[in-house]
C-alpha atoms as a PDB file:
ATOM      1  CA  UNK A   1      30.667 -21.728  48.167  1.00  0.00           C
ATOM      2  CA  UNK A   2      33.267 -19.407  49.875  1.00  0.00           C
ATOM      3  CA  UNK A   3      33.664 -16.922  47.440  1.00  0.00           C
ATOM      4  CA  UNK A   4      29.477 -16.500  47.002  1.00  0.00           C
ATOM      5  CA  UNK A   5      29.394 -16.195  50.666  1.00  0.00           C
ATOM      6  CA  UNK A   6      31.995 -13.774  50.515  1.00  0.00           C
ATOM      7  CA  UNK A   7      30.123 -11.538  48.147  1.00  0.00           C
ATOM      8  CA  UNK A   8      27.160 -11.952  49.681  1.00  0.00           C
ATOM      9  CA  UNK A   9      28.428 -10.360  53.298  1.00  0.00           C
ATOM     10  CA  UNK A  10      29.576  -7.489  51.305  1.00  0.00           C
ATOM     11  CA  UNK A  11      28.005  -4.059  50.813  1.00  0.00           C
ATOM     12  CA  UNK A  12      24.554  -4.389  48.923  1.00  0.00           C
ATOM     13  CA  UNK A  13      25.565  -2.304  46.182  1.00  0.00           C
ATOM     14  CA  UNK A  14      28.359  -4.641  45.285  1.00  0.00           C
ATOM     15  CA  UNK A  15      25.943  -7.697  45.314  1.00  0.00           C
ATOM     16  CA  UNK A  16      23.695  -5.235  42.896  1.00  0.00           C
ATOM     17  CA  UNK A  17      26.703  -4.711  40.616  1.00  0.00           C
ATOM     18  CA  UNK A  18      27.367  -8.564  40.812  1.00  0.00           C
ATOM     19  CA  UNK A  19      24.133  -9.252  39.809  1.00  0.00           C
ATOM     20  CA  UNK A  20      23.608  -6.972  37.070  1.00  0.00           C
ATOM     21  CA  UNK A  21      26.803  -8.124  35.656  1.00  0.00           C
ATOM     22  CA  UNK A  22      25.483 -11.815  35.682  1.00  0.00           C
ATOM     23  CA  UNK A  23      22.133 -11.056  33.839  1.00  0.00           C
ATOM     24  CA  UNK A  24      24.592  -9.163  31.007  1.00  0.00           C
ATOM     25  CA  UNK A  25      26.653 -11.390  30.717  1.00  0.00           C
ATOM     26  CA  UNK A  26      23.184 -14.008  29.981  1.00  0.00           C
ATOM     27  CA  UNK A  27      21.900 -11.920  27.601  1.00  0.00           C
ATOM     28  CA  UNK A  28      25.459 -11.649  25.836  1.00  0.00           C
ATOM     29  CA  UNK A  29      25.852 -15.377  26.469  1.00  0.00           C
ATOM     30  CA  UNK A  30      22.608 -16.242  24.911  1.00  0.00           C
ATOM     31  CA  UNK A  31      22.633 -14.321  21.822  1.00  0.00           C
ATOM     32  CA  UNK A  32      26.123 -15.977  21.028  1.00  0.00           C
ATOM     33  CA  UNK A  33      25.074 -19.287  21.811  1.00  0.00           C
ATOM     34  CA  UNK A  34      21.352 -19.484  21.954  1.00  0.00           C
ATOM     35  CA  UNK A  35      19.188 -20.498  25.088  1.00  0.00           C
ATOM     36  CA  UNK A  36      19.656 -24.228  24.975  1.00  0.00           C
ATOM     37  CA  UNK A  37      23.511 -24.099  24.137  1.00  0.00           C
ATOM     38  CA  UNK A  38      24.159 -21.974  26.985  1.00  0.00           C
ATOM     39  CA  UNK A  39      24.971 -23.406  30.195  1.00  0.00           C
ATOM     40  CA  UNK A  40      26.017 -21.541  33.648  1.00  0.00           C
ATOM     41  CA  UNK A  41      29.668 -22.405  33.430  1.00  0.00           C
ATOM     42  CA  UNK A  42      29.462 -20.114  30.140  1.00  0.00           C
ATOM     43  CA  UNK A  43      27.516 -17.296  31.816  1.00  0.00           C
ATOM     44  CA  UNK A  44      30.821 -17.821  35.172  1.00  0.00           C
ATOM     45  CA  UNK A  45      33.408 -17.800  32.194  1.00  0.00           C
ATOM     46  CA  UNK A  46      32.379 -14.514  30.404  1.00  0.00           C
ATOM     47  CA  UNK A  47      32.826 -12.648  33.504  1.00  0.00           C
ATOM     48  CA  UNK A  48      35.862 -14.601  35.161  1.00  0.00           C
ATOM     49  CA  UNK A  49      33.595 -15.777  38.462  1.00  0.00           C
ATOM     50  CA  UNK A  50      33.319 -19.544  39.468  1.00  0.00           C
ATOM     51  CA  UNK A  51      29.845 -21.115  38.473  1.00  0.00           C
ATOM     52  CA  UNK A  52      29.439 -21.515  42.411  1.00  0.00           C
ATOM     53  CA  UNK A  53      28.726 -17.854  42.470  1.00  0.00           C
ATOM     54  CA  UNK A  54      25.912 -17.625  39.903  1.00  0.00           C
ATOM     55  CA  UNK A  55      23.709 -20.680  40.752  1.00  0.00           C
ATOM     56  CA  UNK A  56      24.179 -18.785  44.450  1.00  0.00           C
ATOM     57  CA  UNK A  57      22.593 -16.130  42.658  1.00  0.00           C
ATOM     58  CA  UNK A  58      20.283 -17.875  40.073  1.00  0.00           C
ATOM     59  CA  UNK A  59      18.924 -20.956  41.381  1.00  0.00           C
ATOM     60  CA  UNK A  60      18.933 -22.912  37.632  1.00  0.00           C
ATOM     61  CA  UNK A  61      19.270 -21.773  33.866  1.00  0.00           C
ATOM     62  CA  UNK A  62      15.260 -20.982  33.615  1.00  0.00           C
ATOM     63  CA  UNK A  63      15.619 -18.444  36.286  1.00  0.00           C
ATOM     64  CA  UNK A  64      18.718 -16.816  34.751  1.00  0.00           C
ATOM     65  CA  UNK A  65      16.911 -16.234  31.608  1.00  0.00           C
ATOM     66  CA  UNK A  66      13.592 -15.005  33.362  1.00  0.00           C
ATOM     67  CA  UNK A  67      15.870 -12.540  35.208  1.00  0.00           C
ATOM     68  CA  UNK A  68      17.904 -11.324  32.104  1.00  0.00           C
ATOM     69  CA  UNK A  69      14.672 -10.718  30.483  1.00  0.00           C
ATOM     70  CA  UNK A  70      12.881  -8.499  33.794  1.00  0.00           C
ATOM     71  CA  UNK A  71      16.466  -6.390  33.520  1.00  0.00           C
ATOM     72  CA  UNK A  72      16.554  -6.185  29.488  1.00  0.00           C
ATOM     73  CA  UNK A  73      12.764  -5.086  29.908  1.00  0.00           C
ATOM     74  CA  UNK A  74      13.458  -2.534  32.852  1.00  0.00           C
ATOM     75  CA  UNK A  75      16.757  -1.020  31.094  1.00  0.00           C
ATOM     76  CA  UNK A  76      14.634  -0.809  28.195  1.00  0.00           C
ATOM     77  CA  UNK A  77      11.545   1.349  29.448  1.00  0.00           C
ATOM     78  CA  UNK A  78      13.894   3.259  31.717  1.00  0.00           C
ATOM     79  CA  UNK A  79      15.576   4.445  28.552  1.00  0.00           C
ATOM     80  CA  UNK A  80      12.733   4.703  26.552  1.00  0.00           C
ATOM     81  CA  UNK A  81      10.679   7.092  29.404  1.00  0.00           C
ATOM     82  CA  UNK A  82      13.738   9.657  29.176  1.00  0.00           C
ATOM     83  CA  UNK A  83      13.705   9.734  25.283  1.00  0.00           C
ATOM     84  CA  UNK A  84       9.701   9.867  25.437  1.00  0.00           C
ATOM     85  CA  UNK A  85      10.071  12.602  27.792  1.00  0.00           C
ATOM     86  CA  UNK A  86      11.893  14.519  25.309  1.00  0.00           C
ATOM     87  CA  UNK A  87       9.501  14.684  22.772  1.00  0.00           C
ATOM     88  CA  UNK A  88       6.951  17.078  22.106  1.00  0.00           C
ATOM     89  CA  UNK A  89       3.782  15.224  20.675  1.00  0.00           C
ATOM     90  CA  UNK A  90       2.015  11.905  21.168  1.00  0.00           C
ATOM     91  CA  UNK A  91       2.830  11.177  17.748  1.00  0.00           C
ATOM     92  CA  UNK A  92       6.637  11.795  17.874  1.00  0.00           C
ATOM     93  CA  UNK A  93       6.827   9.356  20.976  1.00  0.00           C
ATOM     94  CA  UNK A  94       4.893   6.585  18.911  1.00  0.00           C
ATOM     95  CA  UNK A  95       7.154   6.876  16.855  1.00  0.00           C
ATOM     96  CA  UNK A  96       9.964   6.620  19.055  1.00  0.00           C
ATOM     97  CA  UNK A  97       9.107   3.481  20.758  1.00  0.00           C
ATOM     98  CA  UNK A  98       8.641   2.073  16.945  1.00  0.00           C
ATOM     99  CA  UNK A  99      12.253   2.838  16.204  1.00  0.00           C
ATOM    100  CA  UNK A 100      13.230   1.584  19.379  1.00  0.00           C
ATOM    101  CA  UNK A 101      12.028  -1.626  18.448  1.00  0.00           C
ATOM    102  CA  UNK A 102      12.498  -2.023  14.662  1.00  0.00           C
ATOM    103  CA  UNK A 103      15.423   0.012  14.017  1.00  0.00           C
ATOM    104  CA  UNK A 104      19.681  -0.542  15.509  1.00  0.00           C
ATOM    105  CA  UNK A 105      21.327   1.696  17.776  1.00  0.00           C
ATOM    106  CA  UNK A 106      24.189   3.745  16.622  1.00  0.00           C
ATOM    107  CA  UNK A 107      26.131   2.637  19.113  1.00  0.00           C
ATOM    108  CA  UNK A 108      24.211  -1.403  19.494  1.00  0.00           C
ATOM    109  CA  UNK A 109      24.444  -3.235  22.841  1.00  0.00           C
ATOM    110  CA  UNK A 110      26.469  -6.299  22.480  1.00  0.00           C
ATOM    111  CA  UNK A 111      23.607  -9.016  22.470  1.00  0.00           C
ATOM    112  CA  UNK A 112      21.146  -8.709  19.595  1.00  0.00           C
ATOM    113  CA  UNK A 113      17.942  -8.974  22.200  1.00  0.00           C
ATOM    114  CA  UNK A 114      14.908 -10.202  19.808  1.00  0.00           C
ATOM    115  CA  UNK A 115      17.249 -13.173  19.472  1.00  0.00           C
ATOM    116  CA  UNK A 116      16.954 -13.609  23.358  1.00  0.00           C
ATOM    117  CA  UNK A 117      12.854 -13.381  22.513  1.00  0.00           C
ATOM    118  CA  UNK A 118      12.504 -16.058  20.253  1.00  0.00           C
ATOM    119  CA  UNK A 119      13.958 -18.223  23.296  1.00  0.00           C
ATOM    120  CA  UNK A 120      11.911 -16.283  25.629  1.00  0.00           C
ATOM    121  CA  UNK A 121       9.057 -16.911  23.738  1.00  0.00           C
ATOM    122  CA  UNK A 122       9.961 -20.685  23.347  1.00  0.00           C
ATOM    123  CA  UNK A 123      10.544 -21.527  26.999  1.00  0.00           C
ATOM    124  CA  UNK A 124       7.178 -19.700  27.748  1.00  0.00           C
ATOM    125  CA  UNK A 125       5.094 -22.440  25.959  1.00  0.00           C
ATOM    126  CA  UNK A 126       5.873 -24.874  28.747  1.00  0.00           C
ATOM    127  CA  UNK A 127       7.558 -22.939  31.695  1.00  0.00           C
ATOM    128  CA  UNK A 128       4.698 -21.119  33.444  1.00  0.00           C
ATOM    129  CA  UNK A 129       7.078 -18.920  35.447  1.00  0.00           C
ATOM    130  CA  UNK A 130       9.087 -17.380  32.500  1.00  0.00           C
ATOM    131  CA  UNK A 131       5.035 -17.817  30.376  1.00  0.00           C
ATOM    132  CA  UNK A 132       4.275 -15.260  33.986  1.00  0.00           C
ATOM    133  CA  UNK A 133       6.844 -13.144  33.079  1.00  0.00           C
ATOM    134  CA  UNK A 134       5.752 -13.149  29.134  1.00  0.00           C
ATOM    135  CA  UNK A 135       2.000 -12.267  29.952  1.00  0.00           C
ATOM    136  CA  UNK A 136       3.390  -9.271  32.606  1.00  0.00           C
ATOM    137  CA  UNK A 137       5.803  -7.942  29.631  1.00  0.00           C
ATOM    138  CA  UNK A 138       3.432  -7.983  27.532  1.00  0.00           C
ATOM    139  CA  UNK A 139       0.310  -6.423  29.408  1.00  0.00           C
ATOM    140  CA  UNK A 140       3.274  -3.138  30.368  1.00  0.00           C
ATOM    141  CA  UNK A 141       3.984  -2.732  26.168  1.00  0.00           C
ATOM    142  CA  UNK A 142       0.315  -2.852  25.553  1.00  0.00           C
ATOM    143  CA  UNK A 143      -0.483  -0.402  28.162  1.00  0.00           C
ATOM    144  CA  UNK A 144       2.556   1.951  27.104  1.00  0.00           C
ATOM    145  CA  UNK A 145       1.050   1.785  23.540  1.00  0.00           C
ATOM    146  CA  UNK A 146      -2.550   1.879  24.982  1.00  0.00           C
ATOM    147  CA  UNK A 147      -1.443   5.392  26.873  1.00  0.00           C
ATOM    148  CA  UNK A 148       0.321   6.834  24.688  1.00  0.00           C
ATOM    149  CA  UNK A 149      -2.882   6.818  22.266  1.00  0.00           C
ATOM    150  CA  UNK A 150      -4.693   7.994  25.065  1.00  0.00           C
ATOM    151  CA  UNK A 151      -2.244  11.389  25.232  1.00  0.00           C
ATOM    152  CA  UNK A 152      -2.756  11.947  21.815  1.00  0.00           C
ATOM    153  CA  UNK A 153      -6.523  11.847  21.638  1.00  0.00           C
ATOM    154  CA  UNK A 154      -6.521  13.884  24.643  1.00  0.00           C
ATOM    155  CA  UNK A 155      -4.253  16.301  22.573  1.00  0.00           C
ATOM    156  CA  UNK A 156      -6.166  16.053  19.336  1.00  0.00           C
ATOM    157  CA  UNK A 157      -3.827  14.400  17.126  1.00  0.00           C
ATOM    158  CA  UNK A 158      -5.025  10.993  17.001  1.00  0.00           C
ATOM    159  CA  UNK A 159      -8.675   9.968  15.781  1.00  0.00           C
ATOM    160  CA  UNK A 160     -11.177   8.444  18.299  1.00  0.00           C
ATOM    161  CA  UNK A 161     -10.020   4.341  18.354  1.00  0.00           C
ATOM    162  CA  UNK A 162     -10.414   2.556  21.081  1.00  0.00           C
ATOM    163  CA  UNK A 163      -6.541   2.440  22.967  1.00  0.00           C
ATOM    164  CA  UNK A 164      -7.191  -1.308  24.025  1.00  0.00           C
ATOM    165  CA  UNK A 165      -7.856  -2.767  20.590  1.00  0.00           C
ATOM    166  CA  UNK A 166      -5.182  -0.861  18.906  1.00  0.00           C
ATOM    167  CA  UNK A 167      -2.568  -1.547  21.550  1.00  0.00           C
ATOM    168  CA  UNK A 168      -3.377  -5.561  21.206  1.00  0.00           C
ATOM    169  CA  UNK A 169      -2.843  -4.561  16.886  1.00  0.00           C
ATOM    170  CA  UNK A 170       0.307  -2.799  17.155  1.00  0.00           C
ATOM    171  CA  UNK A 171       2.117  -4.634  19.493  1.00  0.00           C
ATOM    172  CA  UNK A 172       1.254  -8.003  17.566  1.00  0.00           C
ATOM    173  CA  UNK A 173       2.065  -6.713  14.594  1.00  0.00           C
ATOM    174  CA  UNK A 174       5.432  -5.385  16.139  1.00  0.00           C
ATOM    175  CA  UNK A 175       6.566  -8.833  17.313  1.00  0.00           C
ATOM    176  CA  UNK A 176       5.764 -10.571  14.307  1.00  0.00           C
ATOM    177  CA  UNK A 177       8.058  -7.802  12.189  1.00  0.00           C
ATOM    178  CA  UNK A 178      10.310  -8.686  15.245  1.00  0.00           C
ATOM    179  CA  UNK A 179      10.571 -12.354  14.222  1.00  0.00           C
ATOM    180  CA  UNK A 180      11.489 -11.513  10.698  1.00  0.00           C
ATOM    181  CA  UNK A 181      14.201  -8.984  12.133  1.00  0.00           C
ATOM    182  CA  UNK A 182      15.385 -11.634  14.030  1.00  0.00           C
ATOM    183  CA  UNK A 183      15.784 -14.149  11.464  1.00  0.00           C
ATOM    184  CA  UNK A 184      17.440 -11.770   9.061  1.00  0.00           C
ATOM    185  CA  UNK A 185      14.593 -12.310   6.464  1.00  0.00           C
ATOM    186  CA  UNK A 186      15.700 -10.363   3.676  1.00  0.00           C
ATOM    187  CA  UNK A 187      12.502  -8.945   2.364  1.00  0.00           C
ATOM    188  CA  UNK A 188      11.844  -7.244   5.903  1.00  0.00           C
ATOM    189  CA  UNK A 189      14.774  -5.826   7.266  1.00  0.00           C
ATOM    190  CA  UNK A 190      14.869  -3.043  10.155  1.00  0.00           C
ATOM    191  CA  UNK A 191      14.074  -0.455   8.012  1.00  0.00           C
ATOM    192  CA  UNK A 192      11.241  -1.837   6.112  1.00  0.00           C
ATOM    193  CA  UNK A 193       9.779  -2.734   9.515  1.00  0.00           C
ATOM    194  CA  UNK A 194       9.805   0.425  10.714  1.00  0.00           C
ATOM    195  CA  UNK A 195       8.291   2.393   7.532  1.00  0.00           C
ATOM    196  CA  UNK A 196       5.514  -0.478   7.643  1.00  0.00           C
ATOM    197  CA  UNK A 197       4.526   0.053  11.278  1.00  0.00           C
ATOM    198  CA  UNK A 198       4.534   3.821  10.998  1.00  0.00           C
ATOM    199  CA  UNK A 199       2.226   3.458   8.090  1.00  0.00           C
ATOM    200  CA  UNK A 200       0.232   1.739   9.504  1.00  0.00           C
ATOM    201  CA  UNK A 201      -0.013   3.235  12.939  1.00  0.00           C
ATOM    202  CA  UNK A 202      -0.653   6.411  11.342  1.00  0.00           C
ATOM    203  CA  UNK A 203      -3.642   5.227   9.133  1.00  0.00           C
ATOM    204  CA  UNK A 204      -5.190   4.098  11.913  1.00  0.00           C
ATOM    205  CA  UNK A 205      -4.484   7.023  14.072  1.00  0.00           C
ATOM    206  CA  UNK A 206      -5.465   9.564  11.230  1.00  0.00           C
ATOM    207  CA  UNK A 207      -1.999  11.625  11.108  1.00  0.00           C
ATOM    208  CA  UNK A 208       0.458  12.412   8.744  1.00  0.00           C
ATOM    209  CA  UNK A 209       3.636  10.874   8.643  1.00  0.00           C
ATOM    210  CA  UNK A 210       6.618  12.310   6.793  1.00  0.00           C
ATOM    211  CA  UNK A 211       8.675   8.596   6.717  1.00  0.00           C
ATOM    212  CA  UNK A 212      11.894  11.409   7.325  1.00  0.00           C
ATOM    213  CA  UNK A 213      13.564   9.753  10.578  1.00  0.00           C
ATOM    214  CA  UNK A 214      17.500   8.821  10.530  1.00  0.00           C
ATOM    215  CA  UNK A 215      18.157   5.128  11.698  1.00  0.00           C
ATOM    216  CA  UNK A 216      18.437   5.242  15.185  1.00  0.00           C
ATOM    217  CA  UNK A 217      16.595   3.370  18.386  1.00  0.00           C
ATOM    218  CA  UNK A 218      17.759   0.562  20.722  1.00  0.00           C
ATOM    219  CA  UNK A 219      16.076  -3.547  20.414  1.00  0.00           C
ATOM    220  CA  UNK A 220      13.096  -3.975  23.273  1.00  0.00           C
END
């Protein structure tokens, strides 16, 4: 336990780096190997540290993955609020958080992150501190959606539904597209996804969509 000790008398913002590069290393770690194939001494190895030093940091497996997810999930609406930001209309940011969960990045990340859901999802069923973390996840993506359909009724391009209901609609219909993504089904592929859930989000919003967009956006 020397060398965890060692880091953790340091300077805060090297225990920050530390730990950041732990949880990427998980989520890099378990899309390779999937959640029950991955063990800590994998997690040590991808990032040349002993195994000492992550259980000092993560108490067990369970908590590595519940902590991966919180940083995936924090990464992920801190990049999506600056592209949101960007945009001009309610519309064009629905959109945008559509693509950013249907459709590849250019340049991807090196872990394929709905993969890391399904396992997420799994453990949840019977772990009530990572099925915490699910029901807080999901509550912030239903009130993004819910909020963003807010902005555009407030701005008149989006027909008077009620925010709650469609929020619960779109983001279940987005995970389920998500599972097919993730399992490489070959009758709904990224693209497909995408040009479903705009067409549908725009029937039920009451705008016109063009279906024009190039192929970009990052995995929630």
């Amino acid at each position: 336990m020397i060398e965890a000790a060692d880091d953790a008398g340091g300077a805060l913002g090297t225990a920050d780096l530390r730990r950041e590069q732990m949880l990427r290393a998980v989520l890099e770690v378990i899309a390779d190997r999937g959640y029950a194939d991955t063990r800590i001494a994998d997690v040590a190895e991808r990032i040349g540290i002993s195994p000492a030093l992550v259980i000092y940091y993560f108490k067990t497996k369970d908590q590595l993955l519940t902590e991966a997810i919180r940083y995936s999930e924090d990464t992920w609406y801190a990049n999506g609020q600056r592209r949101l930001a960007a945009l001009p209309t309610a519309a064009a940011r629905v959109e945008e958080i559509v693509a950013m969960s249907c459709l590849p990045e250019v340049d991807p990340e090196p872990h394929d992150s709905w993969l890391l859901w399904l396992d997420f999802w799994a453990l949840a069923a019977r772990n009530p501190e990572v099925a915490s973390l699910r029901q807080k996840a999901d509550e912030r993506w239903r009130d993004l959606i819910g909020s963003l359909v807010i902005s555009g009724q407030e701005a008149g391009e989006f027909r008077a539904v009620d925010p709650d209901r469609f929020a619960i609609l779109l983001s279940g219909l987005l995970d389920g597209l998500a599972i097919q993504i993730a399992l490489h089904d070959p009758v709904v592929d990224p693209a497909r996804a995408f040009d479903l859930s705009m067409c549908f989000i725009a029937d039920q919003l009451g705008f016109d969509w063009s279906g024009r967009r190039g192929k970009r956006g990052t995995h929630r």
